[in-house]
Structures are given as structure tokens and as C-alpha cells.
Protein backbone atom coordinates (compact mmCIF):
# COMPACT_ATOMS: atom_id res chain seq x y z
CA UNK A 1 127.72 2.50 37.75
CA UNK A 2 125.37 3.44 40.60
CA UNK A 3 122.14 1.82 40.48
CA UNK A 4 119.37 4.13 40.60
CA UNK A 5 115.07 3.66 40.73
CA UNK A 6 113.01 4.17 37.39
CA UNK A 7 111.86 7.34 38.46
CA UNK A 8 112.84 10.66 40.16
CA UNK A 9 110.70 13.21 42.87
CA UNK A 10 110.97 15.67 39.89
CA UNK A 11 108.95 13.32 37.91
CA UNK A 12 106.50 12.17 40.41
CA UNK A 13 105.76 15.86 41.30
CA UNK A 14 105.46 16.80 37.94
CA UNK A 15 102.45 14.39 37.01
CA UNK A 16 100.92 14.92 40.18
CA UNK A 17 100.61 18.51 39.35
CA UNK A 18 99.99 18.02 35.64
CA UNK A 19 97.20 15.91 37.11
CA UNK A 20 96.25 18.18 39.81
CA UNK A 21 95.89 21.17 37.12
CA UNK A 22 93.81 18.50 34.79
CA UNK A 23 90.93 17.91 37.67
CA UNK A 24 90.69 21.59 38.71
CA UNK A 25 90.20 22.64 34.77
CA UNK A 26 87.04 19.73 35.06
CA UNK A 27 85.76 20.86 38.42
CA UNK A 28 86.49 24.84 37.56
CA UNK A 29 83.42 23.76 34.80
CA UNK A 30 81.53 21.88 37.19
CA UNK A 31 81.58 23.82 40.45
CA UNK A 32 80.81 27.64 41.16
CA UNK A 33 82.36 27.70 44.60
CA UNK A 34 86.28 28.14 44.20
CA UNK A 35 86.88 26.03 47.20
CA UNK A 36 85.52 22.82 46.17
CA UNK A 37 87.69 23.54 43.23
CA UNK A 38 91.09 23.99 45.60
CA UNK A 39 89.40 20.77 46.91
CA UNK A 40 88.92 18.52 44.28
CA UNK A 41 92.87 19.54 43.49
CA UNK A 42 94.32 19.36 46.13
CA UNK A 43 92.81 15.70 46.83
CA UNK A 44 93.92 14.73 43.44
CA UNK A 45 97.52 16.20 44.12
CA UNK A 46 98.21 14.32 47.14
CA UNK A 47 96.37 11.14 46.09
CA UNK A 48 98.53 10.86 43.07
CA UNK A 49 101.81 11.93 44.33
CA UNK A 50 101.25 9.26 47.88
CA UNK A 51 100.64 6.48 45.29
CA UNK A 52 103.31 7.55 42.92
CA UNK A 53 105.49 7.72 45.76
CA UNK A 54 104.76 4.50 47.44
CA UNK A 55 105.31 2.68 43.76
CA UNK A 56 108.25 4.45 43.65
CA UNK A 57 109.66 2.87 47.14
CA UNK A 58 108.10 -0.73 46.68
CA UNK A 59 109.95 -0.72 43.20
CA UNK A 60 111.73 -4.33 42.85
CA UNK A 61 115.60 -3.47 41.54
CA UNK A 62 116.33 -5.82 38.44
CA UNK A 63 119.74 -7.34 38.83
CA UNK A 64 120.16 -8.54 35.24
CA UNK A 65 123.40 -7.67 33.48
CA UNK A 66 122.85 -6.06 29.86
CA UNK A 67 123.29 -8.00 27.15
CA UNK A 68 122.60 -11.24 29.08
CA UNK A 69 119.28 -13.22 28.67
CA UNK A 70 116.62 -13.37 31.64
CA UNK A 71 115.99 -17.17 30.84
CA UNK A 72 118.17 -20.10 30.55
């Protein structure tokens, strides 16, 4: 079987926009100007996905067989 990491870009794109869409609903109540809005998502979006992402690549593969115990 092909090893493969925890998560997928699907995923990672997914929360950042679930997130993205979470911060403009706050700032659409806070702010009046639609731009600061686009903004405050659009920082959000890219924050999240960059860190998600970088997780993603620093991610340490586990080479433990299943079924076998990590300690001796």
C-alpha cells in the first residue's frame, strides 16, 4: 500500500473557506464598508490555508506496522 499524508488539498481548502466564510459573516456585522469585509476574508483564507499547508508538508510519516506496539 502507498503511503499517503493525513490530509488532502481538498480538505485544507475546504476549512480554509469554511473559515474564510465564518470571519466575513462576523465582520459583514461589524463593518459597513464591503471591502474591509473582502479584507478581513481574504486574510483569513490565505492565513489558514499557508499554515494548513505548511503542517501539511512538515508532517512526520509514522513508520509503525499495524498491529505492532510503539514500545518495547
Amino acid at each position: 500500500m502507498a503511503k499517503t499524508k493525513g490530509t488532502s488539498m481538498t480538505s485544507v481548502l475546504v476549512i480554509a473557506l469554511v473559515s474564510s466564510a465564518f470571519v466575513s459573516l462576523i465582520a459583514w456585522g461589524s463593518f459597513t464598508d464591503p471591502i474591509r469585509i473582502v479584507i478581513a476574508a481574504g486574510i483569513t483564507f490565505v492565513t489558514v490555508f499557508v499554515g494548513l499547508l505548511l503542517l501539511k508538508v512538515f508532517q512526520k510519516d509514522d513508520d509503525v506496522k499495524p498491529g505492532v506496539p510503539r514500545l518495547k
